[in-house]
N, C-alpha and C. Protein backbone atom coordinates (compact mmCIF):
# COMPACT_ATOMS: atom_id res chain seq x y z
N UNK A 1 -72.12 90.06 140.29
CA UNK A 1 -72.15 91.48 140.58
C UNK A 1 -71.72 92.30 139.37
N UNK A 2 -70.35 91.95 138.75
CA UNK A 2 -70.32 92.82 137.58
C UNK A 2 -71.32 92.37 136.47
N UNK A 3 -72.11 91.56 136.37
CA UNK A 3 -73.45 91.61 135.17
C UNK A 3 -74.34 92.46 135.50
N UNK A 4 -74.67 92.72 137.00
CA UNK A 4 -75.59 93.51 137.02
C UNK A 4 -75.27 95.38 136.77
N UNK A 5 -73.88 95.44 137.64
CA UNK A 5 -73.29 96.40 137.20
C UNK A 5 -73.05 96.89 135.53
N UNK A 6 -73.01 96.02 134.52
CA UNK A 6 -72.71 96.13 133.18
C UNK A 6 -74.08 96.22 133.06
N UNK A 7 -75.04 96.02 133.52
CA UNK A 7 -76.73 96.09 132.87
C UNK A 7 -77.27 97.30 133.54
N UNK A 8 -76.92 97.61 134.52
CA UNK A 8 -77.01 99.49 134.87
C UNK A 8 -76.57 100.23 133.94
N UNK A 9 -74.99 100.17 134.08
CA UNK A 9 -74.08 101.19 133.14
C UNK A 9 -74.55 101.51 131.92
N UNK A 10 -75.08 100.19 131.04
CA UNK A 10 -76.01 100.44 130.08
C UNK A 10 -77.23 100.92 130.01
N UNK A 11 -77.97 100.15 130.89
CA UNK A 11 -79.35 101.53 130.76
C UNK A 11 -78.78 102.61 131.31
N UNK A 12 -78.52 103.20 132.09
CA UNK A 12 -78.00 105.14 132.35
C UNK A 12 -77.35 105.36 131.19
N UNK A 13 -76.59 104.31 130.07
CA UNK A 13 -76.46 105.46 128.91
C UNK A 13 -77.33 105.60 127.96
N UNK A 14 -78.42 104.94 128.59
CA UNK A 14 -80.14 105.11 127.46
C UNK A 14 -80.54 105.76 128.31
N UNK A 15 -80.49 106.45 129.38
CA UNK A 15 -81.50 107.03 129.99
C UNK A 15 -80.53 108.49 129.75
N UNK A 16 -79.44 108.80 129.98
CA UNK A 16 -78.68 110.12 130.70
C UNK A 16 -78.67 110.42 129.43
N UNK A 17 -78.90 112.17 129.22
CA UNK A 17 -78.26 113.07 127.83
C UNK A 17 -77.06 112.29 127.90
N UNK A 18 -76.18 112.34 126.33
CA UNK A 18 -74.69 112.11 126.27
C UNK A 18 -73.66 112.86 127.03
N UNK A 19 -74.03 113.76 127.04
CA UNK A 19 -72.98 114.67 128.03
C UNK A 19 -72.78 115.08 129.12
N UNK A 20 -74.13 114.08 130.20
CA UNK A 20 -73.74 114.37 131.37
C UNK A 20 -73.25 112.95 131.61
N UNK A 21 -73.93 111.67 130.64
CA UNK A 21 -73.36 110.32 130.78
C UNK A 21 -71.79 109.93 130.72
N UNK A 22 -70.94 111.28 129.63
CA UNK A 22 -69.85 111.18 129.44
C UNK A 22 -69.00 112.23 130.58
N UNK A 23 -70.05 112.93 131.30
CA UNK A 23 -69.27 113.31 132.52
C UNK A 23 -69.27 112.44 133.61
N UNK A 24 -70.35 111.88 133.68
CA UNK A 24 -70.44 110.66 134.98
C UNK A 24 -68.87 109.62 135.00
N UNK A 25 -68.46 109.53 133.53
CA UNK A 25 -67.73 108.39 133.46
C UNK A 25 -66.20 108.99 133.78
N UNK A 26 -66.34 110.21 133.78
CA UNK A 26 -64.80 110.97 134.41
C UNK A 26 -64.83 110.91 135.67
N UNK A 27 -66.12 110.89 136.09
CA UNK A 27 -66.17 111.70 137.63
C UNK A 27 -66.10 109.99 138.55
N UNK A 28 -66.55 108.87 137.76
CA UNK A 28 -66.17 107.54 138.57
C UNK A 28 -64.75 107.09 139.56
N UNK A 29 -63.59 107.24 138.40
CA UNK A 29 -62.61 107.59 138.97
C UNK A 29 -62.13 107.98 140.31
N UNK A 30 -62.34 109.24 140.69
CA UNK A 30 -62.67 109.89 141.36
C UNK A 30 -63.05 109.87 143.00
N UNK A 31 -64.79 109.86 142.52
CA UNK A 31 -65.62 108.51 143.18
C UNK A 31 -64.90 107.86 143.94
N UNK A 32 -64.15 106.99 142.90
CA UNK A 32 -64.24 105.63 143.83
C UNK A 32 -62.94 106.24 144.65
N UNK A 33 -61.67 106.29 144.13
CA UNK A 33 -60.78 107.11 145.39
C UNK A 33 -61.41 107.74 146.52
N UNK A 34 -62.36 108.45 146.30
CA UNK A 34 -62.65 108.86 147.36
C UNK A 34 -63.45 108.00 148.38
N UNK A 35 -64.20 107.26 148.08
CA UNK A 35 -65.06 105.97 148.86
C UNK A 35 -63.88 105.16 149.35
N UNK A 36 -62.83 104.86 148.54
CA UNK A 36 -61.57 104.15 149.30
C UNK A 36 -61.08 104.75 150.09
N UNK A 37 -60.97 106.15 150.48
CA UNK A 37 -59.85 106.57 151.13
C UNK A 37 -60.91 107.39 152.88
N UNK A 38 -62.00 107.63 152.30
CA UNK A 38 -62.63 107.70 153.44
C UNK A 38 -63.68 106.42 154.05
N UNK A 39 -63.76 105.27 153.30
CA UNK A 39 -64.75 104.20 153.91
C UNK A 39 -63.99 103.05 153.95
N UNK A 40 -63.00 102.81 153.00
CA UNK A 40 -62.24 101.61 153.07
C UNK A 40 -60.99 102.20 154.06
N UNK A 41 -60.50 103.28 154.25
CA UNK A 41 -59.64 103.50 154.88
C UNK A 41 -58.02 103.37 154.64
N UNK A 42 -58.20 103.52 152.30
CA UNK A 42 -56.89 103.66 152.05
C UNK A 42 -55.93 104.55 152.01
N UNK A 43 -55.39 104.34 152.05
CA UNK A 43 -54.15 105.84 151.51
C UNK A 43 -53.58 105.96 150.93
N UNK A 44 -53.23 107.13 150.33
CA UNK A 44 -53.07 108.11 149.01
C UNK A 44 -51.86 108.59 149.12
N UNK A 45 -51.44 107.77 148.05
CA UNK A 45 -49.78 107.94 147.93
C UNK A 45 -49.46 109.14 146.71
N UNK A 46 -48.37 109.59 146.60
CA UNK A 46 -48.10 110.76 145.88
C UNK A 46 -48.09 110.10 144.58
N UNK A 47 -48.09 109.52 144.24
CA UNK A 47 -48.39 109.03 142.95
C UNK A 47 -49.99 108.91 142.47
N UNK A 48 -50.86 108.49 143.24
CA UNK A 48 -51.88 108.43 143.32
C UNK A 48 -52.42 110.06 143.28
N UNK A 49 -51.58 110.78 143.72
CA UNK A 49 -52.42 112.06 143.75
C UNK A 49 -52.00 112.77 142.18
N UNK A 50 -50.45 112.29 141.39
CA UNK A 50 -50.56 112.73 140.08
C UNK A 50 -51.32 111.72 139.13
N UNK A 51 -52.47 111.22 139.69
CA UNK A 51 -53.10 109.83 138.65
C UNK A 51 -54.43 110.92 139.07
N UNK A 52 -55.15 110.64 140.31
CA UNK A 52 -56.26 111.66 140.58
C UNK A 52 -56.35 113.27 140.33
N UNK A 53 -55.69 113.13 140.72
CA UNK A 53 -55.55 114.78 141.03
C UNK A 53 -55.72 115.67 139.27
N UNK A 54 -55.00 115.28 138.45
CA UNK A 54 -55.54 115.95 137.18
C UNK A 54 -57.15 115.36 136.99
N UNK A 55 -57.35 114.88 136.65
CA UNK A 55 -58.58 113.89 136.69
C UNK A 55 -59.75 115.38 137.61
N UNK A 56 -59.75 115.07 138.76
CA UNK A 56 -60.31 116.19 139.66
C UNK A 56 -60.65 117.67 139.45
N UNK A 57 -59.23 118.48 138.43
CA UNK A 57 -58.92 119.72 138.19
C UNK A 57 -60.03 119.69 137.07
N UNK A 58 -59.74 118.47 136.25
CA UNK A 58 -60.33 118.94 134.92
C UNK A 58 -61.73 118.54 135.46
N UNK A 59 -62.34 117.85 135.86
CA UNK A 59 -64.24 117.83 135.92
C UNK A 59 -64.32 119.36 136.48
N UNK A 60 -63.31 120.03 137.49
CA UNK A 60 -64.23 121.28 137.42
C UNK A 60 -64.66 122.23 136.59
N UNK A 61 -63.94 122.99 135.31
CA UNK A 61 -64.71 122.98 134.47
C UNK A 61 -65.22 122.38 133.38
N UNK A 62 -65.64 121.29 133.50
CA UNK A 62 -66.65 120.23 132.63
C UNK A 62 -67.52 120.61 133.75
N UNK A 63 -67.65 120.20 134.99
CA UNK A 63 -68.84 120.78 135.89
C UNK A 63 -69.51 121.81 135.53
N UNK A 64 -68.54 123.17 135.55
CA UNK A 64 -68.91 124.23 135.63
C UNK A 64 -69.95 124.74 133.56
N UNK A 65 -68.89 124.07 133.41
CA UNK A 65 -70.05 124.53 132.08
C UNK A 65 -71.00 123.60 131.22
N UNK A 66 -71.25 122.57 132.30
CA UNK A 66 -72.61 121.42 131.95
C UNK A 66 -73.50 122.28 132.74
N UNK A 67 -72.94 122.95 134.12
CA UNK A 67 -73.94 124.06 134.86
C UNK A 67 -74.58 124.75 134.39
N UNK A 68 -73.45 125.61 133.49
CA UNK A 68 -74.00 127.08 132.64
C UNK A 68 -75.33 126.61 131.40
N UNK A 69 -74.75 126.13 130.76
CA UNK A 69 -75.46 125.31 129.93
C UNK A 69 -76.89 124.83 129.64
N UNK A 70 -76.83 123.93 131.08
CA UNK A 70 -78.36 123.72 131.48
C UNK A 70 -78.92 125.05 131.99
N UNK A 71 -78.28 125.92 132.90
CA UNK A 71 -79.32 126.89 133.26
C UNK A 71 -79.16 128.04 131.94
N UNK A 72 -78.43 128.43 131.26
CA UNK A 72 -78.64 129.22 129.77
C UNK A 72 -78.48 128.23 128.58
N UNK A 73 -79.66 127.53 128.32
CA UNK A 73 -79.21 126.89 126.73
C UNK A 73 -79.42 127.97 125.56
N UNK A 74 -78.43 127.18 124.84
CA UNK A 74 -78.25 128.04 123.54
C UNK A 74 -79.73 128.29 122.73
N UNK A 75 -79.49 129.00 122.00
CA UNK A 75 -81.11 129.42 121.18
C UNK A 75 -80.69 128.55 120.00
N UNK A 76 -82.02 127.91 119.44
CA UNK A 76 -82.04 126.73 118.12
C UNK A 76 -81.49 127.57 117.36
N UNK A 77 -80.74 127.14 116.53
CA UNK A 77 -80.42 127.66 115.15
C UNK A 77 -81.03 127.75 113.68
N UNK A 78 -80.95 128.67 113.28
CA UNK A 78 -81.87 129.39 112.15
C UNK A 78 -82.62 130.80 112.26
């Protein structure tokens, strides 16, 4: 399972721009807490929430201005 997983991860970073590939890899984290805590049925200890919880604050604006971005790109230079 992790070979095939390591042979994904690699093609999506040949397939994804760099900068939404290097947002995907913040937002895993995340992810997976959250798949644990609503499908596995773990729980989230206060420590766990100062390990996630920054993690969380900051993708929102990395979200917010991979948003802007794509819908206003910059004009080429020259």
């Amino acid at each position: 399972m992790s070979t095939v997983a390591l042979l994904l991860y690699l093609r999506a970073s040949e397939l994804l721009p760099f900068g939404l590939f290097g947002l995907l890899t913040y937002v895993e984290p995340v992810l997976l807490a959250i798949v644990s805590i609503t499908i596995l049925g773990e729980s989230l200890t206060p420590i766990d929430l100062l390990i996630y919880g920054p993690i969380a604050v900051a993708l929102c604006p990395l979200g917010i201005e991979n948003a802007t971005a794509r819908r206003h790109p910059a004009p080429p230079p020259g």
